[in-house]
PDB file of N, CA and C in Angstrom:
ATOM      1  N   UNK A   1     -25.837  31.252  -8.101  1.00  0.00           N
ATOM      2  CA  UNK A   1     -24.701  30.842  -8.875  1.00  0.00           C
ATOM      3  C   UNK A   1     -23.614  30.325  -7.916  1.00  0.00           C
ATOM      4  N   UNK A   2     -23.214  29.518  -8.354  1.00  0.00           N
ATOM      5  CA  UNK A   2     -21.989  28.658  -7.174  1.00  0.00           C
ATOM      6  C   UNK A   2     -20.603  29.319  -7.695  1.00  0.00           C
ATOM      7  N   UNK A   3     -20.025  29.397  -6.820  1.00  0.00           N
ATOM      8  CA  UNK A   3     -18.538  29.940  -7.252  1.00  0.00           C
ATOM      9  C   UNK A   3     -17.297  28.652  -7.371  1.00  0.00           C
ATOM     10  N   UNK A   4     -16.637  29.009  -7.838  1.00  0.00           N
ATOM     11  CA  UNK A   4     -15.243  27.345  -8.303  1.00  0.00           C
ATOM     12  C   UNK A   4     -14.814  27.392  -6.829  1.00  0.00           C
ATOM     13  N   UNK A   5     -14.982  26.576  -6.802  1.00  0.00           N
ATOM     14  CA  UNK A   5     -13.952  25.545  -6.163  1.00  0.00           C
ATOM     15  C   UNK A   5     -12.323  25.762  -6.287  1.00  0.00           C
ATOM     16  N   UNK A   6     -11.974  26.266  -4.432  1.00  0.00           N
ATOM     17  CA  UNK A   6     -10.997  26.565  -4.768  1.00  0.00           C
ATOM     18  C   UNK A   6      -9.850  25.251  -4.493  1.00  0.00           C
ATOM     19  N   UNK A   7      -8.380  24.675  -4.628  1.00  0.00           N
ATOM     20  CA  UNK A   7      -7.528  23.771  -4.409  1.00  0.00           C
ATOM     21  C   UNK A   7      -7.778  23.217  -3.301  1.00  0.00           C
ATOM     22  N   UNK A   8      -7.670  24.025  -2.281  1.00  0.00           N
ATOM     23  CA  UNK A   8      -8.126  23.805  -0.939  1.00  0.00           C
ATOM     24  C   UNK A   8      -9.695  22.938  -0.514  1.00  0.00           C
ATOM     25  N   UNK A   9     -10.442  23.554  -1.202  1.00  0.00           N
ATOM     26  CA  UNK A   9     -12.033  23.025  -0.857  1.00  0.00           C
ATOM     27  C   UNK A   9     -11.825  21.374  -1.696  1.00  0.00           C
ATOM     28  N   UNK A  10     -11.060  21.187  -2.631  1.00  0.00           N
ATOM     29  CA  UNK A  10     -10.924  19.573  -3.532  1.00  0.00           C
ATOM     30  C   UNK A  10     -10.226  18.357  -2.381  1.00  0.00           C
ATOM     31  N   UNK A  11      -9.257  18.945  -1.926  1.00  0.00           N
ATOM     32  CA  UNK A  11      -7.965  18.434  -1.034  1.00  0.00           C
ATOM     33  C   UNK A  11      -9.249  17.949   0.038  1.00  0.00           C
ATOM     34  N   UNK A  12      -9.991  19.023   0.801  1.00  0.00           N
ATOM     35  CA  UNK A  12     -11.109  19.034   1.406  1.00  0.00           C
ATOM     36  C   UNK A  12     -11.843  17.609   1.480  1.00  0.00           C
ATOM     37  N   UNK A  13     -12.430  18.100   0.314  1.00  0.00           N
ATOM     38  CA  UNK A  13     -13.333  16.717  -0.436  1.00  0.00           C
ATOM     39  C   UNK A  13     -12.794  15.627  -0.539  1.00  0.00           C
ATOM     40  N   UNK A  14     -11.811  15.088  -1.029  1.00  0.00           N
ATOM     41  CA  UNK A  14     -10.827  13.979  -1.501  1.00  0.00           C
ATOM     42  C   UNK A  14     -10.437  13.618   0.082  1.00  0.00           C
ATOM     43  N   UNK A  15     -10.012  14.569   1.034  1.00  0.00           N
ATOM     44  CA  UNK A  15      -9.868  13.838   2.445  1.00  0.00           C
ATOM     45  C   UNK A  15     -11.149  13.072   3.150  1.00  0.00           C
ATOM     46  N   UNK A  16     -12.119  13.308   3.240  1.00  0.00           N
ATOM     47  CA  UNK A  16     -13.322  13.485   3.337  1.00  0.00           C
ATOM     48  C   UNK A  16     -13.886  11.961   2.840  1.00  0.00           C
ATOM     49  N   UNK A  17     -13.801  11.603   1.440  1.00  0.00           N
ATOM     50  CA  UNK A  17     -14.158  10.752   0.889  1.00  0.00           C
ATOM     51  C   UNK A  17     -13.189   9.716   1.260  1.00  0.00           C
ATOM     52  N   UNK A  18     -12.125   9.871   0.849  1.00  0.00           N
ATOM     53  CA  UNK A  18     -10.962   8.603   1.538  1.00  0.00           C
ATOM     54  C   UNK A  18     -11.060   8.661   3.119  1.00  0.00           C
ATOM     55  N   UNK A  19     -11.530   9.231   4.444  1.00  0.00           N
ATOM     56  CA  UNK A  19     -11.766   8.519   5.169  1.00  0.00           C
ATOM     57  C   UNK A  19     -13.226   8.184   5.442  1.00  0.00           C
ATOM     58  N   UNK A  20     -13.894   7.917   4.735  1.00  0.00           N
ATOM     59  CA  UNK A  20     -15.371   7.303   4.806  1.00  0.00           C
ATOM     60  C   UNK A  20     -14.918   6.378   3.866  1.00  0.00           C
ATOM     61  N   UNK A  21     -14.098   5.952   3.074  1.00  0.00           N
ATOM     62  CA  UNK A  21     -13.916   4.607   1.972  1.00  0.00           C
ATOM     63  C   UNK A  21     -12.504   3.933   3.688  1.00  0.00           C
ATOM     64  N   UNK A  22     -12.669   4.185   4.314  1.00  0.00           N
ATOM     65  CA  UNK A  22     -11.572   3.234   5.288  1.00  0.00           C
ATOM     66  C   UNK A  22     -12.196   3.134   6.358  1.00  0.00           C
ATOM     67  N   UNK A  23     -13.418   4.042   6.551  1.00  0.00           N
ATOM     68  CA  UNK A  23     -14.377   3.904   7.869  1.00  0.00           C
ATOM     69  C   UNK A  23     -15.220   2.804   7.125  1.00  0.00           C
ATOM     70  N   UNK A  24     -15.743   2.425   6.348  1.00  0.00           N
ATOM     71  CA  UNK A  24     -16.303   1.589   5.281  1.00  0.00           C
ATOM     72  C   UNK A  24     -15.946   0.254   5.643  1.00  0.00           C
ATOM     73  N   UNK A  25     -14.073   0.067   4.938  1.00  0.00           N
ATOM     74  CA  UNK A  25     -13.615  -0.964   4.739  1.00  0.00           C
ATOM     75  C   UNK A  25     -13.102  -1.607   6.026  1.00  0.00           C
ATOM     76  N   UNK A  26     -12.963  -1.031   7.048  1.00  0.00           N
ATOM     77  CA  UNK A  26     -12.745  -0.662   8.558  1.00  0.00           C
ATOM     78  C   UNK A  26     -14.160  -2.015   9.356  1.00  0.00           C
ATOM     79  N   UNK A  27     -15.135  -1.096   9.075  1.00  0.00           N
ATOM     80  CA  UNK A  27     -16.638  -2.126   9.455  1.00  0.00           C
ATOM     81  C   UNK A  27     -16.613  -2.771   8.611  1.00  0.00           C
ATOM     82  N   UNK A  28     -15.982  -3.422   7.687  1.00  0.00           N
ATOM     83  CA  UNK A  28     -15.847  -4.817   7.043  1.00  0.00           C
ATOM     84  C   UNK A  28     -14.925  -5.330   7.455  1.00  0.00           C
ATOM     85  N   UNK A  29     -14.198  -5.166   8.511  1.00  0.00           N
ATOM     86  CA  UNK A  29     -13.135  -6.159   9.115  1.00  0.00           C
ATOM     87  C   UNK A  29     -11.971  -6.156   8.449  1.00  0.00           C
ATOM     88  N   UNK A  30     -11.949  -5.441   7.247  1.00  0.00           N
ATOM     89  CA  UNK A  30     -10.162  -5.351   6.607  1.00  0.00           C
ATOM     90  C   UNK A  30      -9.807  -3.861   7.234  1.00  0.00           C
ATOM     91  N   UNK A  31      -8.669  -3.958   7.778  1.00  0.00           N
ATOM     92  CA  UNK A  31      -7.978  -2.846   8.352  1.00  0.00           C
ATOM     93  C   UNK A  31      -6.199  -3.060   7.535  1.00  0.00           C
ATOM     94  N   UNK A  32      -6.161  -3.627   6.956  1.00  0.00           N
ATOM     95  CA  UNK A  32      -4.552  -3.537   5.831  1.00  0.00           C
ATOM     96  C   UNK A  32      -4.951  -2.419   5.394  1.00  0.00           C
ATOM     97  N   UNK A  33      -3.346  -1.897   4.902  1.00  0.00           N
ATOM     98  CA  UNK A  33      -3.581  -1.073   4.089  1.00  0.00           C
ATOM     99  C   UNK A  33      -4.019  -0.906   2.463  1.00  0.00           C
ATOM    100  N   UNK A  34      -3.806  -2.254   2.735  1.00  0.00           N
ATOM    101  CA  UNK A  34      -4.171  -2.688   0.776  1.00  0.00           C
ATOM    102  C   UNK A  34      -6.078  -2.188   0.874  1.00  0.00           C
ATOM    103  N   UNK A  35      -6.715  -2.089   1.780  1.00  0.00           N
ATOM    104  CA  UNK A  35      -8.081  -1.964   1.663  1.00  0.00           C
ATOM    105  C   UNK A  35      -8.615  -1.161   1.447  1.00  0.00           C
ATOM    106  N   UNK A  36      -7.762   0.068   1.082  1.00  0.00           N
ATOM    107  CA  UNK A  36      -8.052   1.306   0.232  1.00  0.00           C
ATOM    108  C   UNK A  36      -7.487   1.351  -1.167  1.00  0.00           C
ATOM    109  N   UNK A  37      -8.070   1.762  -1.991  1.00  0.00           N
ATOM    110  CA  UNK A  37      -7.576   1.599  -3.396  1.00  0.00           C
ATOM    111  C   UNK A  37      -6.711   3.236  -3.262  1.00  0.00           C
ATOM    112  N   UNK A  38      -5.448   3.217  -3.927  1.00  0.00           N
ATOM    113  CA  UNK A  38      -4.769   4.401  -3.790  1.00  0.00           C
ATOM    114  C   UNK A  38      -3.907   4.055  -4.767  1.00  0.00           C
ATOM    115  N   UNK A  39      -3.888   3.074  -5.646  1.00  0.00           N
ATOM    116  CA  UNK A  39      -2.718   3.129  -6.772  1.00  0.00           C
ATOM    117  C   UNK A  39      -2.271   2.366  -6.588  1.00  0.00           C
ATOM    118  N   UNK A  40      -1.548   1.651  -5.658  1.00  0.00           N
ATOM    119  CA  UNK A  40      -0.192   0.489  -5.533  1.00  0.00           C
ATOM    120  C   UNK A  40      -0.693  -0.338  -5.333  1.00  0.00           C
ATOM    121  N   UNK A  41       0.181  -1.642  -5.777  1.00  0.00           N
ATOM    122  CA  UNK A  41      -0.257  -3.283  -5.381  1.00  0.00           C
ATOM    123  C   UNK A  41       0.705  -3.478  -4.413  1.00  0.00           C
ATOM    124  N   UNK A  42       0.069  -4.327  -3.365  1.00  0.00           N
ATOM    125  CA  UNK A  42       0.516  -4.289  -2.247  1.00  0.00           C
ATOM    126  C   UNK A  42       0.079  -6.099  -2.109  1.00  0.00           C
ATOM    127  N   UNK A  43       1.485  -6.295  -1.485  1.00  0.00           N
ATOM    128  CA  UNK A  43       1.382  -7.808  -0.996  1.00  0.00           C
ATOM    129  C   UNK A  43       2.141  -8.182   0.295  1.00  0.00           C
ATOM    130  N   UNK A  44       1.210  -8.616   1.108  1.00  0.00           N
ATOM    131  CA  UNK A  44       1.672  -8.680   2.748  1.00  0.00           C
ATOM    132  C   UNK A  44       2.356 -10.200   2.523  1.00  0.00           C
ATOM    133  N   UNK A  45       3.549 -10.603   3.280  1.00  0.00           N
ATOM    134  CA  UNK A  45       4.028 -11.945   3.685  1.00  0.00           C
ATOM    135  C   UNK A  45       4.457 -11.993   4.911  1.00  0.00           C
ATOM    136  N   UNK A  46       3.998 -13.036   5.021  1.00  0.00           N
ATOM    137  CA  UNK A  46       4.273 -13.579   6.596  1.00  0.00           C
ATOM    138  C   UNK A  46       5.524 -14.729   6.881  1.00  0.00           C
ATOM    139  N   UNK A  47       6.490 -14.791   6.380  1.00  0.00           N
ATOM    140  CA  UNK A  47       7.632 -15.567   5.984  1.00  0.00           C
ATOM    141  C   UNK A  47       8.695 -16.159   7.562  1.00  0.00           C
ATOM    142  N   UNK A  48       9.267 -17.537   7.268  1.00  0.00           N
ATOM    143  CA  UNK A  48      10.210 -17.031   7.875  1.00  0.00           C
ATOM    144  C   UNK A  48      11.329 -16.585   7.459  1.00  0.00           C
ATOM    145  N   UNK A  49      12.458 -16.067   8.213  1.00  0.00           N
ATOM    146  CA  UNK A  49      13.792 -15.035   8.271  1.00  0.00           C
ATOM    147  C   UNK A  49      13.746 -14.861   6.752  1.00  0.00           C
ATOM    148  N   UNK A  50      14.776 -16.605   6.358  1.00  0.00           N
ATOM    149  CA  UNK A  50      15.519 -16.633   5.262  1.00  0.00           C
ATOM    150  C   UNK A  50      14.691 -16.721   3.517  1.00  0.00           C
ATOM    151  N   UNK A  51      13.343 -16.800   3.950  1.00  0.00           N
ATOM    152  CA  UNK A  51      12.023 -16.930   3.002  1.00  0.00           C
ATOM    153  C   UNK A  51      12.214 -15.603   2.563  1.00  0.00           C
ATOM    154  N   UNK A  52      11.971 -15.004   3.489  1.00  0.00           N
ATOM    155  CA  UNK A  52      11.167 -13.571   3.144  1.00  0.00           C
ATOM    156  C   UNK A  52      12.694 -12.799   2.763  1.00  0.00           C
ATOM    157  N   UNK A  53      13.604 -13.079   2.876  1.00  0.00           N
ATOM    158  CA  UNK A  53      14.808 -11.984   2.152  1.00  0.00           C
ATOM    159  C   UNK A  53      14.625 -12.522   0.505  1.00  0.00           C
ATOM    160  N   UNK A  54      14.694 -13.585   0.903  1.00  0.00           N
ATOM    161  CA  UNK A  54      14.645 -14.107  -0.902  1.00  0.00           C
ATOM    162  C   UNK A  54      13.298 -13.449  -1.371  1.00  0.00           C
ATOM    163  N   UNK A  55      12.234 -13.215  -1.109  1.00  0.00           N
ATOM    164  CA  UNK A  55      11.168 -13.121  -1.620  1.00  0.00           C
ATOM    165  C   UNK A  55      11.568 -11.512  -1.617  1.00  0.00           C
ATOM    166  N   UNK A  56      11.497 -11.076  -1.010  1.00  0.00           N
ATOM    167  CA  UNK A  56      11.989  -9.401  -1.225  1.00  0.00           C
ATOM    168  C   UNK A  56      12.579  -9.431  -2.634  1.00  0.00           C
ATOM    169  N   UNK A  57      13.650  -9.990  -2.628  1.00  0.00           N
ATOM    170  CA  UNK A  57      15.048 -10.025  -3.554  1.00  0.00           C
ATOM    171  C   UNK A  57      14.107  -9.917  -4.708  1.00  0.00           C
ATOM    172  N   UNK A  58      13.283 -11.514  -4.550  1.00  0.00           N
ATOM    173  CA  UNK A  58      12.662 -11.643  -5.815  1.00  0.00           C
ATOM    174  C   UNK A  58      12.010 -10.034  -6.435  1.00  0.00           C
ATOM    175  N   UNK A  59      11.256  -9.607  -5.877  1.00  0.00           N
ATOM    176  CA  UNK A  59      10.397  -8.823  -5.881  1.00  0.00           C
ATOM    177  C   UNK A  59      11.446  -7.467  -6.370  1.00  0.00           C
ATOM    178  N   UNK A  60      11.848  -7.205  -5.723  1.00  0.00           N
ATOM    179  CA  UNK A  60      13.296  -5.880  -6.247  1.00  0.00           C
ATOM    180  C   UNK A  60      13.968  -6.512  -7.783  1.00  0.00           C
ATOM    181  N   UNK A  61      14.120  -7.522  -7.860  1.00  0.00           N
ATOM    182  CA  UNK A  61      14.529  -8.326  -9.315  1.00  0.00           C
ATOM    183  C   UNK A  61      13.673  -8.421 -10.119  1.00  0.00           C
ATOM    184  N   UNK A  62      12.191  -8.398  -9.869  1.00  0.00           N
ATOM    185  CA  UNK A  62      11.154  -8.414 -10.924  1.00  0.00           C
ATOM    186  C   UNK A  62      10.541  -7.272 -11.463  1.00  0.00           C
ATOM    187  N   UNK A  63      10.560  -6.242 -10.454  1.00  0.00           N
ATOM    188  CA  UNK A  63      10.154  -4.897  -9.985  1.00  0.00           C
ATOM    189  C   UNK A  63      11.472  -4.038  -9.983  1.00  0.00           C
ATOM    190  N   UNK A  64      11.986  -3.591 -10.968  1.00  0.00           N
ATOM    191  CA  UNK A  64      13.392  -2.764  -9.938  1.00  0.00           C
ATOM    192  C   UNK A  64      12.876  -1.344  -9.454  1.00  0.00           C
ATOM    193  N   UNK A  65      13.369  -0.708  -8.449  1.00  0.00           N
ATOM    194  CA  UNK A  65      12.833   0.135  -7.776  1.00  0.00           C
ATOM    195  C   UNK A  65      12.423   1.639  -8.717  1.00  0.00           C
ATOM    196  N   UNK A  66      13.788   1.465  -9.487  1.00  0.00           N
ATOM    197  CA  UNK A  66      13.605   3.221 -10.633  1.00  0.00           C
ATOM    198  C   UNK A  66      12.229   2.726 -11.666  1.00  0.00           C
ATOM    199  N   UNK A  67      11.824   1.827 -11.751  1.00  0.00           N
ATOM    200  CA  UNK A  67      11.078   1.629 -12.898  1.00  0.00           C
ATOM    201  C   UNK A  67       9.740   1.532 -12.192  1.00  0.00           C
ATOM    202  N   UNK A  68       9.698   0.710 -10.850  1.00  0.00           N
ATOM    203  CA  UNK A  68       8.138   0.571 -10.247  1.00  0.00           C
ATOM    204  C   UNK A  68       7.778   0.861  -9.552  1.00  0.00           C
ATOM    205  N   UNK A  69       8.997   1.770  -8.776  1.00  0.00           N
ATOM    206  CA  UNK A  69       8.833   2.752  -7.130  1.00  0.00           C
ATOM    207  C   UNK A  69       8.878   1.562  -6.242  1.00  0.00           C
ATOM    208  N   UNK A  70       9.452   0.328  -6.422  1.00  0.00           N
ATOM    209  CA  UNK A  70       8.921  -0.744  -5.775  1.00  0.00           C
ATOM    210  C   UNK A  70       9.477  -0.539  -4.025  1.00  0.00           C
ATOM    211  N   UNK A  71       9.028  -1.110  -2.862  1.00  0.00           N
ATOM    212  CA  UNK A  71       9.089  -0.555  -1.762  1.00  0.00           C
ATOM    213  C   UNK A  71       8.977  -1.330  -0.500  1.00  0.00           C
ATOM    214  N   UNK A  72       9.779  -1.971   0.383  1.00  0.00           N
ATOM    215  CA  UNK A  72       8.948  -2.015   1.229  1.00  0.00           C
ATOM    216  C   UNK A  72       8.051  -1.398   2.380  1.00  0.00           C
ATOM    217  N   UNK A  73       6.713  -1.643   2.480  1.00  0.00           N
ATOM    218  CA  UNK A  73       6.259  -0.696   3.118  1.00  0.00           C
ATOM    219  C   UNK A  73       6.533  -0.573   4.415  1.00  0.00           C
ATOM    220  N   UNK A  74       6.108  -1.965   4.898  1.00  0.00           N
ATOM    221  CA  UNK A  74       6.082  -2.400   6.177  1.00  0.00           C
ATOM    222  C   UNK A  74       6.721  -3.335   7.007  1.00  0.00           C
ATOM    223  N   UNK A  75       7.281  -3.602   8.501  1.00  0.00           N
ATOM    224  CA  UNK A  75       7.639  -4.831   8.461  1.00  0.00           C
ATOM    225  C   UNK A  75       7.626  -4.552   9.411  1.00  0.00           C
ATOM    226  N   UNK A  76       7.463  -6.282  10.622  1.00  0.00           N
ATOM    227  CA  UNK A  76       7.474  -6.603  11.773  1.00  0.00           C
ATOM    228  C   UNK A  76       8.353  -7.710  11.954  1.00  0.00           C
ATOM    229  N   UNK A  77       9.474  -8.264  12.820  1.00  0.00           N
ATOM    230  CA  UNK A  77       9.415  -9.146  12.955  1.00  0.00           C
ATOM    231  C   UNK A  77       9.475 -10.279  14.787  1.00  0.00           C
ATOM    232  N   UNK A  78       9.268 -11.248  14.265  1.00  0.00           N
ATOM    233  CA  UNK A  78       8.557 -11.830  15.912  1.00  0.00           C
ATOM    234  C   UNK A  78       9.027 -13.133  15.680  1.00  0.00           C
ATOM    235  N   UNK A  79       9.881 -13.039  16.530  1.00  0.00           N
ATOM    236  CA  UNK A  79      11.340 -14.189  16.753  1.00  0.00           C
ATOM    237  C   UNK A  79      12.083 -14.541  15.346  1.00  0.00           C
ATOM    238  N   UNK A  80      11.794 -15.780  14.784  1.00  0.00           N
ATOM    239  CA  UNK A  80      12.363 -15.872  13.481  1.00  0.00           C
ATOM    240  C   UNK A  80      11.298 -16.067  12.145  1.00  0.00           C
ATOM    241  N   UNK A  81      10.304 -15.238  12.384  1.00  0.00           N
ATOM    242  CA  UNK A  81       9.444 -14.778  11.087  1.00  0.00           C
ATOM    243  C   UNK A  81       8.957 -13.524  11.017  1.00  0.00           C
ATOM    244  N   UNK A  82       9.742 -12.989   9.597  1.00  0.00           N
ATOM    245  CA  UNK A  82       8.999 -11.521   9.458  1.00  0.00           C
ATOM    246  C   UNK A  82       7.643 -11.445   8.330  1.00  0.00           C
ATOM    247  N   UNK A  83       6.875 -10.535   9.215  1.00  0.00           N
ATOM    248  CA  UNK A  83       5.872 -10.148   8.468  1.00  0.00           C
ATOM    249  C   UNK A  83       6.375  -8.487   7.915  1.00  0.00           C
ATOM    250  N   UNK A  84       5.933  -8.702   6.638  1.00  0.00           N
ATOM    251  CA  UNK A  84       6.397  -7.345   5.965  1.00  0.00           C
ATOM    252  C   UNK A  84       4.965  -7.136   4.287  1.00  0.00           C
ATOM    253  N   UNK A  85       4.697  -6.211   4.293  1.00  0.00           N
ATOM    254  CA  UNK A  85       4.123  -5.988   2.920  1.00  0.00           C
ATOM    255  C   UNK A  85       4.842  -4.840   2.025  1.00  0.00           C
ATOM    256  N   UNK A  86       5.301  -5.304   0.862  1.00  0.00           N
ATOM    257  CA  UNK A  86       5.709  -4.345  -0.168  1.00  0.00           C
ATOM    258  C   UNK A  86       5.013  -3.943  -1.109  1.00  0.00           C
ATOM    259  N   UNK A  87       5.001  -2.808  -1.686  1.00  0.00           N
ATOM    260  CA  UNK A  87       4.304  -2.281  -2.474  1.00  0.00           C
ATOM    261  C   UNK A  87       5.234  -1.853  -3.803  1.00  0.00           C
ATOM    262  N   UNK A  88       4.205  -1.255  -5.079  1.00  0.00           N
ATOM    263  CA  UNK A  88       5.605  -1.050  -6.045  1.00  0.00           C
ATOM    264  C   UNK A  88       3.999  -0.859  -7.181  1.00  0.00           C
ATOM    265  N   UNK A  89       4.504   0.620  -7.414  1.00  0.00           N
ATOM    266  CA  UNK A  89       3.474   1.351  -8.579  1.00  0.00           C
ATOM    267  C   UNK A  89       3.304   0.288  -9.800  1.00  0.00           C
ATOM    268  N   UNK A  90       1.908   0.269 -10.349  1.00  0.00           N
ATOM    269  CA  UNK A  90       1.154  -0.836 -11.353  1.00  0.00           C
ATOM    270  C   UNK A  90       2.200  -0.435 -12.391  1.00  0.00           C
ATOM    271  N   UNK A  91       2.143  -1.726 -13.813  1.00  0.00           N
ATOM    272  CA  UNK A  91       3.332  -1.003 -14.762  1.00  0.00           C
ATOM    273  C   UNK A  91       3.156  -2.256 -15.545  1.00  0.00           C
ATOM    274  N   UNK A  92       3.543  -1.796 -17.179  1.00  0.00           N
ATOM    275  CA  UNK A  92       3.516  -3.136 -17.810  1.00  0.00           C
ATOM    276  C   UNK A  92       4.531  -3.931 -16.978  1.00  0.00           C
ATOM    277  N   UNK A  93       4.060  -5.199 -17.348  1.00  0.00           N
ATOM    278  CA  UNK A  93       4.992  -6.414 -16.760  1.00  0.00           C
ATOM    279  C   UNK A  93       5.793  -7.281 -17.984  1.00  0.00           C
TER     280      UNK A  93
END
């Protein structure tokens, strides 16, 4: 007879499985973070300066943050173009 499964042994499992779904997507040459499915839509831009503030903007104006968690995740920038990806929980549109 197997005994339940305790919180701990799931957390376990669920770690376990999400890094073999990124060791996976990893040897397929996508290393973003969008290449794990985890809930959020995620969109990387590679802009320059004055592009990518507007495009943010946009994105916080289409998305507002209390309603879609909207976010940026990431950002680099390298001389006068930033690369950045934002994310922002799925939701009617």
């Amino acid at each position: 007879m197997r005994q339940p499964r305790t919180p701990a042994d799931l957390v376990r499992r669920f770690a376990a499985m999400r890094a073999r779904e990124r060791a996976e997507e990893f040897a397929k040459g996508r290393t973003e973070a969008s290449a794990v499915p985890d809930g959020w839509t995620r969109e990387t831009y590679r802009l320059p300066r004055d592009e990518a503030v507007r495009t943010a903007q946009d994105w916080f104006e289409r998305f507002p943050k209390a309603s879609y968690r909207t976010e940026v995740e990431r950002w680099r920038v390298d001389g006068e173009v930033v690369e950045f990806t934002i994310r922002r929980l799925p939701g009617t549109e």
